[in-house]
PDB file of N, CA and C in Angstrom:
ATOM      1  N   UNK A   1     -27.029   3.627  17.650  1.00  0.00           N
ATOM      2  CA  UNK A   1     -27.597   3.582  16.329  1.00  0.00           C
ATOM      3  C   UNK A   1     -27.301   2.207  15.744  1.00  0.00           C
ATOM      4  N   UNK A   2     -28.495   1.454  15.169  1.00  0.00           N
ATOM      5  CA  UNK A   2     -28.160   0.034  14.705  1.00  0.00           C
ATOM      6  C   UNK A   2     -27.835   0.587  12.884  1.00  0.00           C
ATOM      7  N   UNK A   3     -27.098  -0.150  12.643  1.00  0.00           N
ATOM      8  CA  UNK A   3     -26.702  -0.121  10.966  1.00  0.00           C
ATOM      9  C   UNK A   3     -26.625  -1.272  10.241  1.00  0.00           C
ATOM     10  N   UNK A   4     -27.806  -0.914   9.474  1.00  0.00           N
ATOM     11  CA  UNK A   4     -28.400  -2.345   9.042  1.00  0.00           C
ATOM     12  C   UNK A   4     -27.239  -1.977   7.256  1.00  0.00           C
ATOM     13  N   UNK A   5     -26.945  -3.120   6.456  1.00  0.00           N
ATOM     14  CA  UNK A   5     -26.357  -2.828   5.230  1.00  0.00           C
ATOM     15  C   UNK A   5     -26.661  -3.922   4.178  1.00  0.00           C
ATOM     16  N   UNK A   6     -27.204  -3.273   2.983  1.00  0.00           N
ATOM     17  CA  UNK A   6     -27.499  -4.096   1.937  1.00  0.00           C
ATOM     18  C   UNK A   6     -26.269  -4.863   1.044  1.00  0.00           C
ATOM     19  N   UNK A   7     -26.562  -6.346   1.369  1.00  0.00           N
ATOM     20  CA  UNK A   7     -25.208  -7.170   0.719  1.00  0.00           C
ATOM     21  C   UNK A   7     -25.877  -7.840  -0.343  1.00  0.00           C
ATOM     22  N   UNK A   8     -25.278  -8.569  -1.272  1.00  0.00           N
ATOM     23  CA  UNK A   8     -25.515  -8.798  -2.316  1.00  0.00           C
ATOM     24  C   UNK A   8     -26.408 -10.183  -2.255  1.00  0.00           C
ATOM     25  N   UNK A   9     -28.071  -9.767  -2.370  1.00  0.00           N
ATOM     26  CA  UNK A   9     -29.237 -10.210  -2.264  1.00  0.00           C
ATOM     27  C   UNK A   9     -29.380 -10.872  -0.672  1.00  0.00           C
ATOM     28  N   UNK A  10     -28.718  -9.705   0.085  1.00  0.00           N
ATOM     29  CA  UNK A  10     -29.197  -9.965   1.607  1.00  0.00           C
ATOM     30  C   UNK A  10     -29.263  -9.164   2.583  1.00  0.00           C
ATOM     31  N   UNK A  11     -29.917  -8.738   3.264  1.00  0.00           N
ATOM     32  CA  UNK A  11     -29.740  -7.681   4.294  1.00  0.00           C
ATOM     33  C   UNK A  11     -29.169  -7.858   5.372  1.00  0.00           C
ATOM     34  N   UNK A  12     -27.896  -7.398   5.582  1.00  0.00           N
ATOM     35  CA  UNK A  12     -26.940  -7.597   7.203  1.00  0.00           C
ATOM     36  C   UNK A  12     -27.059  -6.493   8.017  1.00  0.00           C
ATOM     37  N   UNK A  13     -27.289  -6.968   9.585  1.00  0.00           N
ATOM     38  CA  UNK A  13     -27.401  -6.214  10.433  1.00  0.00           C
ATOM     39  C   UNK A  13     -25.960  -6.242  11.081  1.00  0.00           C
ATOM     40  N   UNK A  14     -25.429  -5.224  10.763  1.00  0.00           N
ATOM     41  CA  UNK A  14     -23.574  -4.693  10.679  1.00  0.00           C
ATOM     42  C   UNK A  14     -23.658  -4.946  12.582  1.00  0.00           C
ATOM     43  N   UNK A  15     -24.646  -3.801  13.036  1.00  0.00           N
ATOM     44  CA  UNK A  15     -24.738  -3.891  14.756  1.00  0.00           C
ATOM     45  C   UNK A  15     -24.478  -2.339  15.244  1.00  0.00           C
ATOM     46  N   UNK A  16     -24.078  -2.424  16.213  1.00  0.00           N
ATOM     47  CA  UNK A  16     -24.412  -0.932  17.051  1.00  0.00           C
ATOM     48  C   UNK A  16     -23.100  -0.627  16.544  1.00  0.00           C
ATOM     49  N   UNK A  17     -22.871   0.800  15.646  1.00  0.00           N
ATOM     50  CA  UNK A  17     -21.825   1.496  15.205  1.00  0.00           C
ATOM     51  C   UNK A  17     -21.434   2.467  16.645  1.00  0.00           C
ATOM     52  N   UNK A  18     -19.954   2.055  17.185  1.00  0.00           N
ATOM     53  CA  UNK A  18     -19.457   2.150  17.875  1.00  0.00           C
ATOM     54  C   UNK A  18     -18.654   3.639  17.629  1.00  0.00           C
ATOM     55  N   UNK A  19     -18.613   4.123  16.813  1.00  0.00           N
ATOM     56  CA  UNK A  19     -18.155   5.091  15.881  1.00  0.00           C
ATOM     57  C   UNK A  19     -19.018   6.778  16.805  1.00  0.00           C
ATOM     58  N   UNK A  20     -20.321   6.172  17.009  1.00  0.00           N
ATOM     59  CA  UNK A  20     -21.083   8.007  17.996  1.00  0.00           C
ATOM     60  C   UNK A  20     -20.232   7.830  19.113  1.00  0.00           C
ATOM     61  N   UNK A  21     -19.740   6.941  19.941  1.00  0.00           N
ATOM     62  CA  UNK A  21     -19.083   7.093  20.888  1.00  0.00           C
ATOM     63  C   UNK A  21     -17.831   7.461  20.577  1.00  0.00           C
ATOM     64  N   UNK A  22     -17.178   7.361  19.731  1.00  0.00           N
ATOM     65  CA  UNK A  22     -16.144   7.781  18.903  1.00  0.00           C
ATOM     66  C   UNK A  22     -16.243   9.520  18.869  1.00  0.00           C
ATOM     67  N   UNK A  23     -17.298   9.673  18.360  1.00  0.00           N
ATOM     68  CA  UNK A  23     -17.342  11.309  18.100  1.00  0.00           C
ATOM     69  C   UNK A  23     -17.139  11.870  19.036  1.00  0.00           C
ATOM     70  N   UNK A  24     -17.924  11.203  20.628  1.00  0.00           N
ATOM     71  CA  UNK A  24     -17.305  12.266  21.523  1.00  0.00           C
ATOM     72  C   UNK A  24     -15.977  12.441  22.495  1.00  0.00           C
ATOM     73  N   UNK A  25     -15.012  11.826  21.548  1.00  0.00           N
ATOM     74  CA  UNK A  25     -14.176  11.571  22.628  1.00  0.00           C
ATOM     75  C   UNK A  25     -13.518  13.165  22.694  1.00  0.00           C
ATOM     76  N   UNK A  26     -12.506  12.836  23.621  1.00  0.00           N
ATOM     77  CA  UNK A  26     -11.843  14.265  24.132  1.00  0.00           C
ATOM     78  C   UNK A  26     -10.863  14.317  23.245  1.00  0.00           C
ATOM     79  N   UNK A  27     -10.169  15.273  22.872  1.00  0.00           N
ATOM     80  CA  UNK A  27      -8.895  15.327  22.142  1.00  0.00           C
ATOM     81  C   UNK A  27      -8.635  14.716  20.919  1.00  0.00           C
ATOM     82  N   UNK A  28      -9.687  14.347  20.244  1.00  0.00           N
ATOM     83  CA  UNK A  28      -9.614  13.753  18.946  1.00  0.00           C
ATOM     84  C   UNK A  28      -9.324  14.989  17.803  1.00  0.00           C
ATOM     85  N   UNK A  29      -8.349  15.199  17.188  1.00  0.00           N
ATOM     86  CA  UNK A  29      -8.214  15.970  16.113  1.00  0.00           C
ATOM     87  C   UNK A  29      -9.339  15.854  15.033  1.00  0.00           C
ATOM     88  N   UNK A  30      -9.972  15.128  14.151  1.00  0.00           N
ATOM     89  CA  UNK A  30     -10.886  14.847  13.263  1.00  0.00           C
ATOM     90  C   UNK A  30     -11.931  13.816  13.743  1.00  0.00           C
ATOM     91  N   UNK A  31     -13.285  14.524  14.084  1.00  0.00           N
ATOM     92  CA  UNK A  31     -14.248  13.207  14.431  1.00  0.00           C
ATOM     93  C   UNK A  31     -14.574  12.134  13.317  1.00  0.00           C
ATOM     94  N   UNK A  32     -14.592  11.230  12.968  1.00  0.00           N
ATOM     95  CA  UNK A  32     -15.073  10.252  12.084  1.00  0.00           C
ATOM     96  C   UNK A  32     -16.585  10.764  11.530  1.00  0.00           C
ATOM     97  N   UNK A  33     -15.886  10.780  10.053  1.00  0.00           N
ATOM     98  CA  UNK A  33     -17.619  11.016   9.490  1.00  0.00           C
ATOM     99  C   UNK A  33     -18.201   9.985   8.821  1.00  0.00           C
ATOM    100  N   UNK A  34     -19.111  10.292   7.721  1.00  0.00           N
ATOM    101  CA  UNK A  34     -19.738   9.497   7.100  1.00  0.00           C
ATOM    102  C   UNK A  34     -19.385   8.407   5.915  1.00  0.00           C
ATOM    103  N   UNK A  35     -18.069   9.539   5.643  1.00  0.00           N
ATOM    104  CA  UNK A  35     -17.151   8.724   4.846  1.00  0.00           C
ATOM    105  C   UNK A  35     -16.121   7.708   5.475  1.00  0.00           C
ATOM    106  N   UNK A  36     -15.459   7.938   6.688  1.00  0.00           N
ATOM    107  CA  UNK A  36     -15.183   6.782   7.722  1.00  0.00           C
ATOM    108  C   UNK A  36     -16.040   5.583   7.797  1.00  0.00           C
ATOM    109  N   UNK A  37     -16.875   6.050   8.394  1.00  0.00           N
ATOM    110  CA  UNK A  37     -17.901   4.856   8.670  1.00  0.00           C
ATOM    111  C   UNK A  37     -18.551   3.912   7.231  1.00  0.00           C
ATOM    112  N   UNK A  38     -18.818   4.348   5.928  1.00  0.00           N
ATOM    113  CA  UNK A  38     -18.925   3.784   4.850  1.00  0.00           C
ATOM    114  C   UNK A  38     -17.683   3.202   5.080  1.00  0.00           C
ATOM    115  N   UNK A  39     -16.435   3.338   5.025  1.00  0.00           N
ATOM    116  CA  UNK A  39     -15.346   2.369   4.964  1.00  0.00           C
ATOM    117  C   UNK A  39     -15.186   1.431   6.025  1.00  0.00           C
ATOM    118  N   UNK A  40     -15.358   1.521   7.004  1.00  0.00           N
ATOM    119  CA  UNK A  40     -15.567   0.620   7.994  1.00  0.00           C
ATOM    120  C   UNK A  40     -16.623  -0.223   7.772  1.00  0.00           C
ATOM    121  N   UNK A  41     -17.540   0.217   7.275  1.00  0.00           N
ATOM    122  CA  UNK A  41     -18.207  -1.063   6.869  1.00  0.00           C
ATOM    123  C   UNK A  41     -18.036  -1.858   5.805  1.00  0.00           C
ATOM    124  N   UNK A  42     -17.659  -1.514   4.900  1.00  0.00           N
ATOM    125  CA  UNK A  42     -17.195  -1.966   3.853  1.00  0.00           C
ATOM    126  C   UNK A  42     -16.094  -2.962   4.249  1.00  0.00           C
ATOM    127  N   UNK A  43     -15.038  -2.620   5.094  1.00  0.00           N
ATOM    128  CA  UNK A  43     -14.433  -3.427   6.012  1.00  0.00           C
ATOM    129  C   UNK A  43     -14.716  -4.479   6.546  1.00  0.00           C
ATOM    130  N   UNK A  44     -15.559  -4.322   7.602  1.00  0.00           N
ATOM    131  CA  UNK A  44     -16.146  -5.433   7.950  1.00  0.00           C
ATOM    132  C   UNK A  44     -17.274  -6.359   7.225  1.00  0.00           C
ATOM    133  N   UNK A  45     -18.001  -5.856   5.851  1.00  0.00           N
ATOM    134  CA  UNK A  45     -18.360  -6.808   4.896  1.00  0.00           C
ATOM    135  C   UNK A  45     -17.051  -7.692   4.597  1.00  0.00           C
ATOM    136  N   UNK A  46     -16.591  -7.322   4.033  1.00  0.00           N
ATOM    137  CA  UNK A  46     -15.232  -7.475   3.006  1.00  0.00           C
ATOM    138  C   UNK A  46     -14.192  -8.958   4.586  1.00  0.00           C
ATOM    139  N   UNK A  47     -14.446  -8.786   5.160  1.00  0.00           N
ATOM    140  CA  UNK A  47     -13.598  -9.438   6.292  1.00  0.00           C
ATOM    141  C   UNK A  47     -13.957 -10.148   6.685  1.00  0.00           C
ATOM    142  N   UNK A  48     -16.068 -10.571   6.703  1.00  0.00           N
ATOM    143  CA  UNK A  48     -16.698 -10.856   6.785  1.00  0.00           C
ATOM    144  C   UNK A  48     -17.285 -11.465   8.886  1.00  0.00           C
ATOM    145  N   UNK A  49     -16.794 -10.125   9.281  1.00  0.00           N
ATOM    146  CA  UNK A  49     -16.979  -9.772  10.907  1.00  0.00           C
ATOM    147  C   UNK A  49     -18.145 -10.067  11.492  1.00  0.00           C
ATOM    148  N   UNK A  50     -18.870 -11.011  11.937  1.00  0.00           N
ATOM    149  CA  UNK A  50     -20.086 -11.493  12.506  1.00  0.00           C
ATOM    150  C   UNK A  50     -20.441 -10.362  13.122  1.00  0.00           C
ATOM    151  N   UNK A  51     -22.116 -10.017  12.940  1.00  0.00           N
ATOM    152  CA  UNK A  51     -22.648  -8.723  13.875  1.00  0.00           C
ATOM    153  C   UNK A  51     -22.717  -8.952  15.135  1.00  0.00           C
ATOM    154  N   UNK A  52     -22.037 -10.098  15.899  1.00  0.00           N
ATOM    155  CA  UNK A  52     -22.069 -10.547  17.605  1.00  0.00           C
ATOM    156  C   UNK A  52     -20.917 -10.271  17.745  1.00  0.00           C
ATOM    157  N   UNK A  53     -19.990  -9.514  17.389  1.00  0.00           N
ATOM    158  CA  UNK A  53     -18.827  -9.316  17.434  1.00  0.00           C
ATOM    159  C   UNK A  53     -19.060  -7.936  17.758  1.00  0.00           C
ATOM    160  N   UNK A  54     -19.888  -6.972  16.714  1.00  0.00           N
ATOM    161  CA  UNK A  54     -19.930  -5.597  17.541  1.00  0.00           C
ATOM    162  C   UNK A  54     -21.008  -5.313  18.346  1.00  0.00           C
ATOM    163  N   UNK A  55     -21.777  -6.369  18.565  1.00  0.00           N
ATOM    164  CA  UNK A  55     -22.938  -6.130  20.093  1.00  0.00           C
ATOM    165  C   UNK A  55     -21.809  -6.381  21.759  1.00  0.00           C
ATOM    166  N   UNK A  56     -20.782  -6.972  20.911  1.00  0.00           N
ATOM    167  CA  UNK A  56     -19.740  -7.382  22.435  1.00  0.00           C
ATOM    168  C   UNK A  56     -19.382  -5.834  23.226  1.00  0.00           C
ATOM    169  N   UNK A  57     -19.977  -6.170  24.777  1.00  0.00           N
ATOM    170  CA  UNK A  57     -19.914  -4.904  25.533  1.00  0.00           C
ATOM    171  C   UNK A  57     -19.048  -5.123  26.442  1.00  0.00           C
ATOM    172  N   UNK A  58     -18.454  -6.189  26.424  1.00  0.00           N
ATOM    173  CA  UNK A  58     -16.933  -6.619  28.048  1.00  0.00           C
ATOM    174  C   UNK A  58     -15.925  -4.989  27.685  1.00  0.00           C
ATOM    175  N   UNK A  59     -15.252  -4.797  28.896  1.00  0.00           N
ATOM    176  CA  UNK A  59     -14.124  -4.251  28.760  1.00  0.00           C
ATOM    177  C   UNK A  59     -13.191  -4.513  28.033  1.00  0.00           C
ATOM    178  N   UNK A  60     -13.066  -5.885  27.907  1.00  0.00           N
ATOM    179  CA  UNK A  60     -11.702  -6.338  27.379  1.00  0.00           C
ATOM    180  C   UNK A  60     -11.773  -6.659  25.661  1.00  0.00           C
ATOM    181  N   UNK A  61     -13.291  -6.426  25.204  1.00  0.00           N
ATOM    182  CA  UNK A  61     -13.054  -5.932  24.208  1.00  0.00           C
ATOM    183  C   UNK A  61     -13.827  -4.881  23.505  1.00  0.00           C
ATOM    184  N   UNK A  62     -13.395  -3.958  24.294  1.00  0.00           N
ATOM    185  CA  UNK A  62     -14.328  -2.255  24.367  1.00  0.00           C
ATOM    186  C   UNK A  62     -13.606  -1.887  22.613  1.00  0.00           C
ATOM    187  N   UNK A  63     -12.124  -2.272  21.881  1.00  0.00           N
ATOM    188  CA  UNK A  63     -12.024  -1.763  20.542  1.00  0.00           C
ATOM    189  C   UNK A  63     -12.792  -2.053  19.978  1.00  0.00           C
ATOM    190  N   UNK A  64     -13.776  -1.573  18.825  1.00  0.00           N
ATOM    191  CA  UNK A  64     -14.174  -2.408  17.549  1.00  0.00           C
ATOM    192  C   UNK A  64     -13.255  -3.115  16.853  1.00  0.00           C
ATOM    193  N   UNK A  65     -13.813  -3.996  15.825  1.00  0.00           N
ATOM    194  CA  UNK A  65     -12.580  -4.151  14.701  1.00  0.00           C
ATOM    195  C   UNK A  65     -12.232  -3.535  13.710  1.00  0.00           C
ATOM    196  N   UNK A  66     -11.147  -3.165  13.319  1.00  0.00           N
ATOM    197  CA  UNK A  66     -10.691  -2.109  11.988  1.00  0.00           C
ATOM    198  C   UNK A  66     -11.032  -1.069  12.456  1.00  0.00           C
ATOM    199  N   UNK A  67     -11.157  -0.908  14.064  1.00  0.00           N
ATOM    200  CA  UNK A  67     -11.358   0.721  14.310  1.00  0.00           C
ATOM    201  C   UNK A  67     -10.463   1.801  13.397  1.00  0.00           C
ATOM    202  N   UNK A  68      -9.379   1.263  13.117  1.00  0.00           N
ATOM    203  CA  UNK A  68      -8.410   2.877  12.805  1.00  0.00           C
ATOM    204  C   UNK A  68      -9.292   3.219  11.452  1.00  0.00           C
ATOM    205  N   UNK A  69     -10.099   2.523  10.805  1.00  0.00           N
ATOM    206  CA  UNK A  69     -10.799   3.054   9.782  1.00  0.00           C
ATOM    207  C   UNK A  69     -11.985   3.799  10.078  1.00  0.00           C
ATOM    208  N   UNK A  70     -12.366   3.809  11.159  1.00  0.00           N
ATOM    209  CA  UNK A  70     -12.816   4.999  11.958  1.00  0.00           C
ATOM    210  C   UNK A  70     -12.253   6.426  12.229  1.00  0.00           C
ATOM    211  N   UNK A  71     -11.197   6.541  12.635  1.00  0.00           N
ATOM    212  CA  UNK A  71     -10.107   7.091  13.218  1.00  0.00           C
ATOM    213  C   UNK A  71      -9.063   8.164  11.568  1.00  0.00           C
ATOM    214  N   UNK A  72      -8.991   9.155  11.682  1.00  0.00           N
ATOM    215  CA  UNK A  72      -9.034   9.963  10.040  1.00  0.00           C
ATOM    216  C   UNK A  72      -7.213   9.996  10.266  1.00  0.00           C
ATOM    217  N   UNK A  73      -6.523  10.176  12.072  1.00  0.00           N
ATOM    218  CA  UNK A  73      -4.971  10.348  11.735  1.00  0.00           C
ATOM    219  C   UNK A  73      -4.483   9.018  13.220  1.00  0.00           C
ATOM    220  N   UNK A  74      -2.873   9.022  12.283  1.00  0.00           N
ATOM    221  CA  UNK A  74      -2.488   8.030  13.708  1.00  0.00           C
ATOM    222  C   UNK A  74      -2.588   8.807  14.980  1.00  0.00           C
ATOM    223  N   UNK A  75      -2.234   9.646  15.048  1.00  0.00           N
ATOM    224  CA  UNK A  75      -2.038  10.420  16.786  1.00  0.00           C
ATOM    225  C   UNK A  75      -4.203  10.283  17.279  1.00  0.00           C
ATOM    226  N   UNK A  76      -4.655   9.955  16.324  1.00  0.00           N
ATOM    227  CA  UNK A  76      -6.245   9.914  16.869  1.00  0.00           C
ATOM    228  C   UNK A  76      -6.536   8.352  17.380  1.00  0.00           C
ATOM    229  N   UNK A  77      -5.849   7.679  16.393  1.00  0.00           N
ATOM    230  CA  UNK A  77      -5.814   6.078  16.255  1.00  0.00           C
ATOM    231  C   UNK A  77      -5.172   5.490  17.817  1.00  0.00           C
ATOM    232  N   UNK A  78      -3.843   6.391  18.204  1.00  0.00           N
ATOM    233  CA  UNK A  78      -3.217   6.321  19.505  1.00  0.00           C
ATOM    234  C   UNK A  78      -4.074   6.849  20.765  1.00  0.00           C
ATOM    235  N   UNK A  79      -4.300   8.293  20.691  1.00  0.00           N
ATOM    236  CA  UNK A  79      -5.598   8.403  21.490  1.00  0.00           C
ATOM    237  C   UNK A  79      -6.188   7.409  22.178  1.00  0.00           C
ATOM    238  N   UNK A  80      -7.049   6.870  21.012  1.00  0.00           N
ATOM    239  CA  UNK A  80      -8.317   5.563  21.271  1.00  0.00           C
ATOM    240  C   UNK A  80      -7.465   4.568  21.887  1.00  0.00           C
ATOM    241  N   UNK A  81      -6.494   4.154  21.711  1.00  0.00           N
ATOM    242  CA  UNK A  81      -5.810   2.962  21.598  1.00  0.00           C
ATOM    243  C   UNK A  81      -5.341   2.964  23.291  1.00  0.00           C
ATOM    244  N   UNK A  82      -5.034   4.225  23.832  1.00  0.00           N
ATOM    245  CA  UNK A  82      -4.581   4.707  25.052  1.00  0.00           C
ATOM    246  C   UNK A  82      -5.871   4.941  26.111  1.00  0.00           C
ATOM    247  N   UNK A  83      -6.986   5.413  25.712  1.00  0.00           N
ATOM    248  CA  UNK A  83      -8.298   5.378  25.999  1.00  0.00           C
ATOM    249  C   UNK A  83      -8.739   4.101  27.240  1.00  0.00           C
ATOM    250  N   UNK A  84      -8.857   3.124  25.851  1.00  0.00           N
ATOM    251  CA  UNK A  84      -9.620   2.001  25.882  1.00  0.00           C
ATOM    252  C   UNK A  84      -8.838   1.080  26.703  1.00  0.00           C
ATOM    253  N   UNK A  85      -7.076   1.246  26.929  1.00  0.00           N
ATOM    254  CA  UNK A  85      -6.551   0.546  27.546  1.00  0.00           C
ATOM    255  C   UNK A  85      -6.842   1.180  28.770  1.00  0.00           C
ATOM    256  N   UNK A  86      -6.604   2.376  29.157  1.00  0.00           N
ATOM    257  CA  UNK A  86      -7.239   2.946  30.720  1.00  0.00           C
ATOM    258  C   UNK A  86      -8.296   2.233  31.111  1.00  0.00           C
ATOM    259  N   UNK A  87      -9.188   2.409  30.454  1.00  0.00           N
ATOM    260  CA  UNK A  87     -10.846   2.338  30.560  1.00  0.00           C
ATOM    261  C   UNK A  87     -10.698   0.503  31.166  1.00  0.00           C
ATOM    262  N   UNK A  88      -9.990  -0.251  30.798  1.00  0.00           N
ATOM    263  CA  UNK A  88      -9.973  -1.979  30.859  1.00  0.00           C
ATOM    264  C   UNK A  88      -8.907  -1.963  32.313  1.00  0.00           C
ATOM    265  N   UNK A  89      -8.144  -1.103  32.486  1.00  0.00           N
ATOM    266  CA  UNK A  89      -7.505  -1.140  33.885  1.00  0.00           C
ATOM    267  C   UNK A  89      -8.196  -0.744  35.259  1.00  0.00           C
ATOM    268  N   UNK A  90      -9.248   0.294  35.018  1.00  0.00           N
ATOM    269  CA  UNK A  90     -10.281   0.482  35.319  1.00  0.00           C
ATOM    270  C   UNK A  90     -11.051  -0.338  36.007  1.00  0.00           C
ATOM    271  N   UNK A  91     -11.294  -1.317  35.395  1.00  0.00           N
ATOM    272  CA  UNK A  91     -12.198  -2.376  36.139  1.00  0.00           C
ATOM    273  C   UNK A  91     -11.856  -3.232  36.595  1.00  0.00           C
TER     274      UNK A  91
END
């Protein structure tokens, strides 16, 4: 899903919300909703995160940025964090 977001007199294309792959992970206590993802973007306005930053598909940088604002508890935040490091040993 691309997520385009209205900034102040400009339209930014945020990039592929990394967040549906998020939903399906295994063992996640709380999937990230809609209210997550409004903050994550807001995040990455606010931080001002280039949208070539979340089109990046390498392993080595499979996290988003400010993921845990995705992420609703720490033991979910660890999860991912344990995940994504498998997933990069992997290859």
């Amino acid at each position: 899903m691309v997520v385009w977001v209205m900034g102040p007199g400009r339209q930014v294309e945020i990039g592929r919300y990394k967040g549906v792959g998020l939903r399906e992970l295994p063992g996640l206590k709380k999937k990230p909703s809609t209210s997550e993802l409004l903050d994550w973007l807001k995040l990455l306005l606010a931080e001002d995160i280039a949208p070539d930053v979340l089109r990046e598909s390498s392993v080595k940088k499979s996290l988003p940025p400010l993921y845990g604002a995705l992420l609703k508890n720490e033991q979910d935040v660890h999860l991912f964090e344990r995940l994504a490091f498998m997933a990069r040993r992997a290859q």
